[in-house]
PDB file of N, CA and C in Angstrom:
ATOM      1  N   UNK A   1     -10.891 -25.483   8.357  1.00  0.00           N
ATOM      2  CA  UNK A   1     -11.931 -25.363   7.344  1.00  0.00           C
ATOM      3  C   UNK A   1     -13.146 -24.655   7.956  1.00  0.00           C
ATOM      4  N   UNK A   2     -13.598 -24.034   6.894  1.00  0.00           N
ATOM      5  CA  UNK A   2     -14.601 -22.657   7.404  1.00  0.00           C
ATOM      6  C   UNK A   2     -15.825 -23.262   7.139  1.00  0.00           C
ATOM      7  N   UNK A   3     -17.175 -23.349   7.931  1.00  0.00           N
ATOM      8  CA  UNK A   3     -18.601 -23.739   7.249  1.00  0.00           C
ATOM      9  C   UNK A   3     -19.098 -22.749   6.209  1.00  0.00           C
ATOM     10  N   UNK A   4     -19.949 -23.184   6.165  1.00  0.00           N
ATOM     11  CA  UNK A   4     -20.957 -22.114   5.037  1.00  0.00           C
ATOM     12  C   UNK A   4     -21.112 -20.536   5.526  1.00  0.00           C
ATOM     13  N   UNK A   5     -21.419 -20.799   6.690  1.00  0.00           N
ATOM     14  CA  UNK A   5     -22.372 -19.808   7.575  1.00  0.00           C
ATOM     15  C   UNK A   5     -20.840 -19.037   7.988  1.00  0.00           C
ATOM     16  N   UNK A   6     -19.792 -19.406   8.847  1.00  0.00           N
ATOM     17  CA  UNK A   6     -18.588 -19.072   8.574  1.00  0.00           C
ATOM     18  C   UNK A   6     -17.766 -18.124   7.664  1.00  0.00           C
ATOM     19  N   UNK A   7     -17.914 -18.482   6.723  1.00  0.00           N
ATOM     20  CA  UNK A   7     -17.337 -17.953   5.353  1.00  0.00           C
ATOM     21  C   UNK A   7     -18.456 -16.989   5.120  1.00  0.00           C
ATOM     22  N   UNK A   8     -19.528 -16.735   4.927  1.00  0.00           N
ATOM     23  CA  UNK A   8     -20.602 -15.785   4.916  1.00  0.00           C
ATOM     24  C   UNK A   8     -20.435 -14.476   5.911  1.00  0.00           C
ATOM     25  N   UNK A   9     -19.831 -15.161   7.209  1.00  0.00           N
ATOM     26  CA  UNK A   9     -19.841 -13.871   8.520  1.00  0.00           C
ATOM     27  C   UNK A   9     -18.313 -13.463   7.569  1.00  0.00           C
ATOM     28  N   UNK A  10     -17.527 -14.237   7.397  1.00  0.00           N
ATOM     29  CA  UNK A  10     -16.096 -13.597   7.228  1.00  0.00           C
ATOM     30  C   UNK A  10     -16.198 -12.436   5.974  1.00  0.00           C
ATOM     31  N   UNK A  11     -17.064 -12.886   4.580  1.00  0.00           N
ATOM     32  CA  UNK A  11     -17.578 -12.114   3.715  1.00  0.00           C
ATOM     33  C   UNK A  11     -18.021 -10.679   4.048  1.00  0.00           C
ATOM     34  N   UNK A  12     -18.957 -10.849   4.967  1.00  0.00           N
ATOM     35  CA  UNK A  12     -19.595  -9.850   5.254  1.00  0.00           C
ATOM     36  C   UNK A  12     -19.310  -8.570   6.425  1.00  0.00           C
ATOM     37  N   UNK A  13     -17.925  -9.225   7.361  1.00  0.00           N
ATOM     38  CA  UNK A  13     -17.484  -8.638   8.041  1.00  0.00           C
ATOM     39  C   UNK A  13     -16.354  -7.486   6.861  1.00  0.00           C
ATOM     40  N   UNK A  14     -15.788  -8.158   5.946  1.00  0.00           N
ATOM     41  CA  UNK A  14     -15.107  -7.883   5.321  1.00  0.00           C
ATOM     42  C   UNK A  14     -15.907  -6.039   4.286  1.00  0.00           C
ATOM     43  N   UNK A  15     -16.794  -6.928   3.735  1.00  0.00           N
ATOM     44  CA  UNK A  15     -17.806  -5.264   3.669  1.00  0.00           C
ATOM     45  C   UNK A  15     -17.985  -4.696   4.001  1.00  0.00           C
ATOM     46  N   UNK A  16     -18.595  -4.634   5.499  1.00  0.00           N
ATOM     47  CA  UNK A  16     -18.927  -3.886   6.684  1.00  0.00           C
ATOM     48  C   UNK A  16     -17.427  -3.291   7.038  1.00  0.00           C
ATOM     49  N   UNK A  17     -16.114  -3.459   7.015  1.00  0.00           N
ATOM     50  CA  UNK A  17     -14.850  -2.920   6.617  1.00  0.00           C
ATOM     51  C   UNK A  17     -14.789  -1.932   5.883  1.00  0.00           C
ATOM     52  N   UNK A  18     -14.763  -2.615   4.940  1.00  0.00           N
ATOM     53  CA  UNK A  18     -14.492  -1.458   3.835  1.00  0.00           C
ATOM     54  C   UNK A  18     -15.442  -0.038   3.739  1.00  0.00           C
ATOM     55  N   UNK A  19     -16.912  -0.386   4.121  1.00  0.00           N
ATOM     56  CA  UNK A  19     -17.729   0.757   4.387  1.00  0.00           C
ATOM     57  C   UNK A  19     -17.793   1.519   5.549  1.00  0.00           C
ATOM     58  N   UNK A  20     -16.626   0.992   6.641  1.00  0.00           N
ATOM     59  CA  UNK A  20     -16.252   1.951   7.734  1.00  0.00           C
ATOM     60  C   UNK A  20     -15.731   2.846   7.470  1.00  0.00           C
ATOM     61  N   UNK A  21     -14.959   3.522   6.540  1.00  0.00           N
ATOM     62  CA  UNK A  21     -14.049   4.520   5.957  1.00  0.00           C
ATOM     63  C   UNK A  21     -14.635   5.687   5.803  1.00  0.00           C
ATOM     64  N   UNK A  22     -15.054   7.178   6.339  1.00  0.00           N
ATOM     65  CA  UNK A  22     -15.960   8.253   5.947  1.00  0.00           C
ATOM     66  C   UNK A  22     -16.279   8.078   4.366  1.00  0.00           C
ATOM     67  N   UNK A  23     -14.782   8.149   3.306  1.00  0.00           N
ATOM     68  CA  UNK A  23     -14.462   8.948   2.178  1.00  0.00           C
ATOM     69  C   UNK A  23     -15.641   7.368   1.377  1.00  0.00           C
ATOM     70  N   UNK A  24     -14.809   6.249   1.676  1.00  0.00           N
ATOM     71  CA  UNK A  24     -15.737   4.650   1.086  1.00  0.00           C
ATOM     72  C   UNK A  24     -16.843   4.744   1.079  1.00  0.00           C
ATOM     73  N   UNK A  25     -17.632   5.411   2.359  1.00  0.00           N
ATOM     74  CA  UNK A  25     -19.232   4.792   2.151  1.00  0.00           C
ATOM     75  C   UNK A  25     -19.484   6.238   1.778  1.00  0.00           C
ATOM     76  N   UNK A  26     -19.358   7.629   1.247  1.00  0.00           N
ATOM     77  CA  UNK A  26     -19.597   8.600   0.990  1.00  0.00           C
ATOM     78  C   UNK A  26     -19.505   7.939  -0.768  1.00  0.00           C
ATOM     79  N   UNK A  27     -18.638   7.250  -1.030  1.00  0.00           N
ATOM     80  CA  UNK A  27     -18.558   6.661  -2.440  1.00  0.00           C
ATOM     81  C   UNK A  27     -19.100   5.805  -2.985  1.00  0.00           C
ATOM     82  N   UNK A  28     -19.919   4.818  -2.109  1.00  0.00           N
ATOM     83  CA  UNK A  28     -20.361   3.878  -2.135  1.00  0.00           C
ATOM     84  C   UNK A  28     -22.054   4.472  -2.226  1.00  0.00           C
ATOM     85  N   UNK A  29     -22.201   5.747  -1.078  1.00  0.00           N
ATOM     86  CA  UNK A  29     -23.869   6.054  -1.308  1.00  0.00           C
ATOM     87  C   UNK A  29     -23.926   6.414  -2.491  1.00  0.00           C
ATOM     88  N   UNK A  30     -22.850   7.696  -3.057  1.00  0.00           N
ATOM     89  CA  UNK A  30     -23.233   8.328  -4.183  1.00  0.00           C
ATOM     90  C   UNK A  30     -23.376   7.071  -5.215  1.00  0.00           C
ATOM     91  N   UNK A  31     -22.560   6.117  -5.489  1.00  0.00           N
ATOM     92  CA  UNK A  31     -23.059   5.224  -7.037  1.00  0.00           C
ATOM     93  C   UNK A  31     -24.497   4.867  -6.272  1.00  0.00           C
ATOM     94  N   UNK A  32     -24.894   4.358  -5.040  1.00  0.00           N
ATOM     95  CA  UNK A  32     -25.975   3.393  -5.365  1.00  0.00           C
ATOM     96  C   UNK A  32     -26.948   4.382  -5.835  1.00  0.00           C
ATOM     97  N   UNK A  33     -27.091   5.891  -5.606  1.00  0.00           N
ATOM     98  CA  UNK A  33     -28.207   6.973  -6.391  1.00  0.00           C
ATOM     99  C   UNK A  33     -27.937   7.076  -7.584  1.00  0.00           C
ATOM    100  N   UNK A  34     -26.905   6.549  -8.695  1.00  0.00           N
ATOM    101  CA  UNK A  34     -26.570   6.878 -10.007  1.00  0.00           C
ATOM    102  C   UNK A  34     -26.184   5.645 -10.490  1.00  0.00           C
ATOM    103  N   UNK A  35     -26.417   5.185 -11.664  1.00  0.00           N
ATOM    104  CA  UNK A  35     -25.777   4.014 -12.323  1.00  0.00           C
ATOM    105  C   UNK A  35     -24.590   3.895 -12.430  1.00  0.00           C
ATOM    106  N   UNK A  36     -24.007   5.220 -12.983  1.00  0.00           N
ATOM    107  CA  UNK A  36     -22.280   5.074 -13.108  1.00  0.00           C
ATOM    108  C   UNK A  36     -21.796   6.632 -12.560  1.00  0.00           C
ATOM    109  N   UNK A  37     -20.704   6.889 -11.892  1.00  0.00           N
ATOM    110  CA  UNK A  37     -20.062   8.225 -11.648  1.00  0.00           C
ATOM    111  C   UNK A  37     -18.561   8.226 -12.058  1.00  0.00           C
ATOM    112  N   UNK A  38     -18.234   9.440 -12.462  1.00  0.00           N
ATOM    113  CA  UNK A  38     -16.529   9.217 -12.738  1.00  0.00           C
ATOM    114  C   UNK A  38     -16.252  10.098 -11.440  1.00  0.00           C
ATOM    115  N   UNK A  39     -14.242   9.854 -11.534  1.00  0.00           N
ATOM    116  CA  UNK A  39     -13.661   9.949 -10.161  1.00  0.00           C
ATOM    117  C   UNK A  39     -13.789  11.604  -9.863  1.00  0.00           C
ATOM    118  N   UNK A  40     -14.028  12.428 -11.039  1.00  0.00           N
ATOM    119  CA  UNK A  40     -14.090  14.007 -10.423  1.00  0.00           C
ATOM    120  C   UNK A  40     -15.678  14.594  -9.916  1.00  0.00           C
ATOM    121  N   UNK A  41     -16.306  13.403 -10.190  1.00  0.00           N
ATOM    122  CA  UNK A  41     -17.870  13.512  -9.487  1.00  0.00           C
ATOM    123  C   UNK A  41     -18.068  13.034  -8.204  1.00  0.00           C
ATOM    124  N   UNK A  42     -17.104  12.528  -7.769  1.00  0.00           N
ATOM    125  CA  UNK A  42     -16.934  12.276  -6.292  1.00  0.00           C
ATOM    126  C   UNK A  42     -15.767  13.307  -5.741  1.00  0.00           C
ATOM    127  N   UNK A  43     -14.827  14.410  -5.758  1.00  0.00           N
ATOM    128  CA  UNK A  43     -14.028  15.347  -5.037  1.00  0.00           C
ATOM    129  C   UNK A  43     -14.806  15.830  -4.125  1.00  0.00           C
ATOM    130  N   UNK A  44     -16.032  15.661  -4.113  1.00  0.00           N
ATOM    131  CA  UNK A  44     -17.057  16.577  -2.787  1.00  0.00           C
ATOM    132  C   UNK A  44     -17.190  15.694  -1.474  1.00  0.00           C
ATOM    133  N   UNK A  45     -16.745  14.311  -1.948  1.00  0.00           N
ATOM    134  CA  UNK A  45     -16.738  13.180  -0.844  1.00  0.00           C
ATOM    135  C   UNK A  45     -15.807  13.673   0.366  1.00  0.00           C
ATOM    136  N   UNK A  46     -16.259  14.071   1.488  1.00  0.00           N
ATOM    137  CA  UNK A  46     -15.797  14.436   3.043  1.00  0.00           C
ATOM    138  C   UNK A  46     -14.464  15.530   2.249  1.00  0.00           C
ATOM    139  N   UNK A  47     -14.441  15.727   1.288  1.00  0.00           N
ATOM    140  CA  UNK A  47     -13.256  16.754   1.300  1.00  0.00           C
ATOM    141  C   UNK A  47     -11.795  16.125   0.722  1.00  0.00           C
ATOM    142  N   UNK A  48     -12.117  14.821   0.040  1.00  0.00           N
ATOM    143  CA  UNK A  48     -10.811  14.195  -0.270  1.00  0.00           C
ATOM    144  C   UNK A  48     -10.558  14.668  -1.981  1.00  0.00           C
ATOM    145  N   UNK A  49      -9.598  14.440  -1.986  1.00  0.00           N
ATOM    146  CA  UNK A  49      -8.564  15.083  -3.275  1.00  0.00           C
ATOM    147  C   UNK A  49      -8.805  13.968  -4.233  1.00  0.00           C
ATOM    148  N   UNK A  50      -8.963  14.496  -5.273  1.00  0.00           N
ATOM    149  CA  UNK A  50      -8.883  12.906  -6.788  1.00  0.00           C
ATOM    150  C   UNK A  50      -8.323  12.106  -6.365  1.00  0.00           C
ATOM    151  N   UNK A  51      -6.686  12.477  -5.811  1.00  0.00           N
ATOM    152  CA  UNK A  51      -5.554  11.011  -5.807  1.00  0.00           C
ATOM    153  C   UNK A  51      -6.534  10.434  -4.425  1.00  0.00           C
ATOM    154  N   UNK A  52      -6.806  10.720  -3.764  1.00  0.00           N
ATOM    155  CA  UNK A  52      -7.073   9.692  -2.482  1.00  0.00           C
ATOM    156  C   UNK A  52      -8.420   8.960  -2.568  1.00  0.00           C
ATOM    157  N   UNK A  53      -9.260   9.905  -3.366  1.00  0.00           N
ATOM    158  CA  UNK A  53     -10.937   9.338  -4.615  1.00  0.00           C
ATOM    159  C   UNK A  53     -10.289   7.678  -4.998  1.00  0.00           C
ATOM    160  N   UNK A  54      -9.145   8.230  -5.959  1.00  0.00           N
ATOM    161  CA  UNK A  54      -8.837   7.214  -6.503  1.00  0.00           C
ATOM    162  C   UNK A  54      -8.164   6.018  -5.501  1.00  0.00           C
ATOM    163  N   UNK A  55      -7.552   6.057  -4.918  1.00  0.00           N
ATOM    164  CA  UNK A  55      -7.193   5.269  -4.021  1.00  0.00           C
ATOM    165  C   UNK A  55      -8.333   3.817  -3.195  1.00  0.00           C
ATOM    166  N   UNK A  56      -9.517   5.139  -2.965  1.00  0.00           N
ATOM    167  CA  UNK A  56     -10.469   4.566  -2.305  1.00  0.00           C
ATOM    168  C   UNK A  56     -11.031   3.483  -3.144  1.00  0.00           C
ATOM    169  N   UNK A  57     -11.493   3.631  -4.694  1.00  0.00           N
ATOM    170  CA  UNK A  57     -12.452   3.402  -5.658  1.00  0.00           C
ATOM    171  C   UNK A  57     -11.682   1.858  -5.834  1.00  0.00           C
ATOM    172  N   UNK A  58     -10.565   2.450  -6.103  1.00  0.00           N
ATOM    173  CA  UNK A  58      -9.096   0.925  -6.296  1.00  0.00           C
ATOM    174  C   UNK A  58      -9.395  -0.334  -5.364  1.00  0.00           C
ATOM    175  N   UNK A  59      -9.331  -0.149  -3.915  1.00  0.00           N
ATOM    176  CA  UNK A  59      -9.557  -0.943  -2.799  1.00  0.00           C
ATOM    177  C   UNK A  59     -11.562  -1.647  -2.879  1.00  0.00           C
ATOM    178  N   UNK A  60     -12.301  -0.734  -3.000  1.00  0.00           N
ATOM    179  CA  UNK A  60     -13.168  -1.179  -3.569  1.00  0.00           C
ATOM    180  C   UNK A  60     -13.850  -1.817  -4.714  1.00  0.00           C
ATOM    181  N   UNK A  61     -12.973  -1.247  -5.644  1.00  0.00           N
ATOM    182  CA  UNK A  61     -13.096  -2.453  -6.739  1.00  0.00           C
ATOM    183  C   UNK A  61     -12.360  -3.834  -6.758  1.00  0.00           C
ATOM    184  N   UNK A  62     -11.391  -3.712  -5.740  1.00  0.00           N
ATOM    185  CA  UNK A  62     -10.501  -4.540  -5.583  1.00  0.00           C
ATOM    186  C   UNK A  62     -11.203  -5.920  -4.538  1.00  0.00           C
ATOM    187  N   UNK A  63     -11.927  -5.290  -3.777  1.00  0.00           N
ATOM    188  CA  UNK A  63     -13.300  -6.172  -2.999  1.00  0.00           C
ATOM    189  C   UNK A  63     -14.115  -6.322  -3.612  1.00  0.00           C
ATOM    190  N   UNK A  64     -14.460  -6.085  -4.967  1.00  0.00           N
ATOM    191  CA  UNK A  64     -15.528  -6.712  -5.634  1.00  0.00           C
ATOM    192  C   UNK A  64     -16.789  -5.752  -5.470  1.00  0.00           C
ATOM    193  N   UNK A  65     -17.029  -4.565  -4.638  1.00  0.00           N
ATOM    194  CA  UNK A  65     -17.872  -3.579  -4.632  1.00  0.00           C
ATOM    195  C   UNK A  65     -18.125  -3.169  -5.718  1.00  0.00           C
ATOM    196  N   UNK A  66     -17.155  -2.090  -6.084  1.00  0.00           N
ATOM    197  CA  UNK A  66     -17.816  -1.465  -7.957  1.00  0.00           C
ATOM    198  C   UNK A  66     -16.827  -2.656  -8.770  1.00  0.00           C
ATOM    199  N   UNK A  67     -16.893  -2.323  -9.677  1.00  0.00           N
ATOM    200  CA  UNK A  67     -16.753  -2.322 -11.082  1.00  0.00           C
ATOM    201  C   UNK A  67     -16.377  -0.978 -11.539  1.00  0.00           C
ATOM    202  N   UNK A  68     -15.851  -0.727 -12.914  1.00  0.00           N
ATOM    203  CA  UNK A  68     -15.463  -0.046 -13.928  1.00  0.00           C
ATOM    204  C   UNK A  68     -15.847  -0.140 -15.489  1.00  0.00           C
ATOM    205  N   UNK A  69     -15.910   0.835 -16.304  1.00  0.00           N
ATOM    206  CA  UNK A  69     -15.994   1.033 -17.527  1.00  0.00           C
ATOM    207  C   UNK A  69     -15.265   1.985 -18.259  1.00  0.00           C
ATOM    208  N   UNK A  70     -14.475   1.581 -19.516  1.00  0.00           N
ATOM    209  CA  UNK A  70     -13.768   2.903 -19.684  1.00  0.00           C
ATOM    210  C   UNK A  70     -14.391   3.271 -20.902  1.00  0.00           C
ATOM    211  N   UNK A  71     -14.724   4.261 -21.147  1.00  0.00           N
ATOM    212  CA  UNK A  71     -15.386   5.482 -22.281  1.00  0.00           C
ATOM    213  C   UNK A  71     -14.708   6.501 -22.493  1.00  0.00           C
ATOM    214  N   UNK A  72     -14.012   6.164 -23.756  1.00  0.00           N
ATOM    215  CA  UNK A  72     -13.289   7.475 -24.543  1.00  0.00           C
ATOM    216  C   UNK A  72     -12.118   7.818 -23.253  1.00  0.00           C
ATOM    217  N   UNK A  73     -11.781   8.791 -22.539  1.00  0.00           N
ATOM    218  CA  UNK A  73     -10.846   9.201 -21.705  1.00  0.00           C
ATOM    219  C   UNK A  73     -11.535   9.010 -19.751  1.00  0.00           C
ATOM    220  N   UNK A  74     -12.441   8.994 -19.786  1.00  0.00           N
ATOM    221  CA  UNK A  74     -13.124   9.028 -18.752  1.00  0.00           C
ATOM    222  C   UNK A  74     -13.290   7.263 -18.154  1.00  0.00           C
ATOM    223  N   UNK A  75     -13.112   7.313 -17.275  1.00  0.00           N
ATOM    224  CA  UNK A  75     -13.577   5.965 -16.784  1.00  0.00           C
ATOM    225  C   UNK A  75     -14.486   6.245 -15.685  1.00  0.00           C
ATOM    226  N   UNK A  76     -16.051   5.479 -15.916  1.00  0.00           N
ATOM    227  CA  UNK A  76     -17.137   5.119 -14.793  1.00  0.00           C
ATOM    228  C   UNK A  76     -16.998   4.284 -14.155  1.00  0.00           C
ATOM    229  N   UNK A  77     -17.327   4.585 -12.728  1.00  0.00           N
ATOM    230  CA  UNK A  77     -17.482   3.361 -11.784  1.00  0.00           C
ATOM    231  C   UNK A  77     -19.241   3.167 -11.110  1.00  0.00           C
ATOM    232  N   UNK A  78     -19.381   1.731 -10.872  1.00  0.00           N
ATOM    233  CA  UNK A  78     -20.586   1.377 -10.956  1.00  0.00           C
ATOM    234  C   UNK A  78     -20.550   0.001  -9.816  1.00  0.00           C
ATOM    235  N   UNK A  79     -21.420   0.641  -8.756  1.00  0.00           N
ATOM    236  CA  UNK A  79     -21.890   0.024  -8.105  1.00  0.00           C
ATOM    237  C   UNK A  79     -21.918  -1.743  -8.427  1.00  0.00           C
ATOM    238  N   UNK A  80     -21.528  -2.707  -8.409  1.00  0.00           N
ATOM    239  CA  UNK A  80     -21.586  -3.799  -8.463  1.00  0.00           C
ATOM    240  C   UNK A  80     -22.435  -4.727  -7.558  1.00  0.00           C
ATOM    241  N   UNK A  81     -22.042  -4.921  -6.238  1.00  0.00           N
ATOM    242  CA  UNK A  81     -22.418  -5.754  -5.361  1.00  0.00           C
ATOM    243  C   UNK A  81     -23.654  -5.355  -4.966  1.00  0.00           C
ATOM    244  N   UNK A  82     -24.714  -5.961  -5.174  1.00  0.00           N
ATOM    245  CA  UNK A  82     -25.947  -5.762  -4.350  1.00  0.00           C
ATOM    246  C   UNK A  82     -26.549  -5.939  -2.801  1.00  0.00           C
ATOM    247  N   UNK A  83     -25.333  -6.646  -2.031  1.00  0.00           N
ATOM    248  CA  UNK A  83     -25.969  -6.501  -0.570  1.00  0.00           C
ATOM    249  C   UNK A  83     -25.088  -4.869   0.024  1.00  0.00           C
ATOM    250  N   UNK A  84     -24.251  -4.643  -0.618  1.00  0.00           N
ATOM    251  CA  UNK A  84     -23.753  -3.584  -0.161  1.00  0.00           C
ATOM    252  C   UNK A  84     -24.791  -2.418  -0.486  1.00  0.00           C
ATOM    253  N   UNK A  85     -25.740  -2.646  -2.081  1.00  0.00           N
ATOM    254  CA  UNK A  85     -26.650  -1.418  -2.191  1.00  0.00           C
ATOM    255  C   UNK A  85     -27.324  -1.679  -1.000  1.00  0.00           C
ATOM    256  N   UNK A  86     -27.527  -2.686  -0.140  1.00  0.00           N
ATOM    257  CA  UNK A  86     -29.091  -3.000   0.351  1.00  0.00           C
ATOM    258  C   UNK A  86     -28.118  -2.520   2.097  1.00  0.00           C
ATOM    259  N   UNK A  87     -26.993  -2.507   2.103  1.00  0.00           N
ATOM    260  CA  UNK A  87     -26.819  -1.900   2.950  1.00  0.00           C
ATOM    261  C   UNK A  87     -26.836  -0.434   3.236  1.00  0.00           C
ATOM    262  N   UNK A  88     -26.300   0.364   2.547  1.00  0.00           N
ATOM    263  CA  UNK A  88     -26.603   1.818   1.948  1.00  0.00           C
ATOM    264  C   UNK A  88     -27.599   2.219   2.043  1.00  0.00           C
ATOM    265  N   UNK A  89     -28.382   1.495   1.157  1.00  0.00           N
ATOM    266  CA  UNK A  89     -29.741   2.104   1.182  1.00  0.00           C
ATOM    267  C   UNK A  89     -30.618   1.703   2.562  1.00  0.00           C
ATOM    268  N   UNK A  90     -30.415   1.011   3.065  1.00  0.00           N
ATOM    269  CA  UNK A  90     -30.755   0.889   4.884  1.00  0.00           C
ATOM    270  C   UNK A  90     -30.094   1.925   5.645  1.00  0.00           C
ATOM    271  N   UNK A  91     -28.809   2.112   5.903  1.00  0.00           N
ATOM    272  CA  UNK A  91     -28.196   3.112   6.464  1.00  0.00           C
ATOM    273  C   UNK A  91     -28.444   4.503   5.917  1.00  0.00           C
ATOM    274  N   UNK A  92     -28.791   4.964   4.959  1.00  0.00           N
ATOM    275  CA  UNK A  92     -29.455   6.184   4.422  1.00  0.00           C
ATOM    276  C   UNK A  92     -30.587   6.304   4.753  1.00  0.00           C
ATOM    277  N   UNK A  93     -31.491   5.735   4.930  1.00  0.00           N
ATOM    278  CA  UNK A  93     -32.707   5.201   4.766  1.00  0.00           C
ATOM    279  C   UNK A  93     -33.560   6.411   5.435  1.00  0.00           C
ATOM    280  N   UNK A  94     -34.585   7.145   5.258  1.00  0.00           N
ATOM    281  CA  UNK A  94     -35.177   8.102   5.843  1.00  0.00           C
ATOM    282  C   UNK A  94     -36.458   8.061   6.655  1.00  0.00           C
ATOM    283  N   UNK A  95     -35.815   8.436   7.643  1.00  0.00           N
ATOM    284  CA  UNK A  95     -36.823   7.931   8.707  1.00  0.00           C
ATOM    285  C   UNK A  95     -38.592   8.861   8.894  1.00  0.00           C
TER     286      UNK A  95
END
């Protein structure tokens, strides 16, 4: 059995994961500057192709990072988790 504080490092190691990935945290900065982006507004991310966009967005929504919305044919994705913005926006952060 895990403590509080425990389960918090395991949480957060788990984020700090997923935002090791070039193509992830290239996906992760662009939503926290926009409310919502669809998957062909990210192809400029390090050079990856829609299918592997999509791949990425999947695993991250799948951690609870974004979220989704679907509109007409298009589906937005949207930043969800707020310590991950507050990580982003620290690691961007301009010195």
């Amino acid at each position: 059995m895990y403590t509080e504080e425990q389960k918090q490092i395991i949480e957060y190691a788990g984020l700090l994961k997923a935002l090791a990935h070039p193509v992830r945290l290239c996906l992760v900065h662009k939503l926290s500057q926009k409310d919502h982006l669809t998957v062909s507004y990210f192809v400029s991310c390090m050079g990856a192709s829609q299918s592997n966009i999509s791949q990425h967005l999947g695993k991250l929504k799948d951690l609870g990072i974004v979220t989704f919305e679907k509109e007409g044919n298009f589906v937005k994705y949207i930043l969800s988790n707020e310590k991950v913005r507050k990580i982003v926006k620290t690691i961007f952060e301009e010195k």
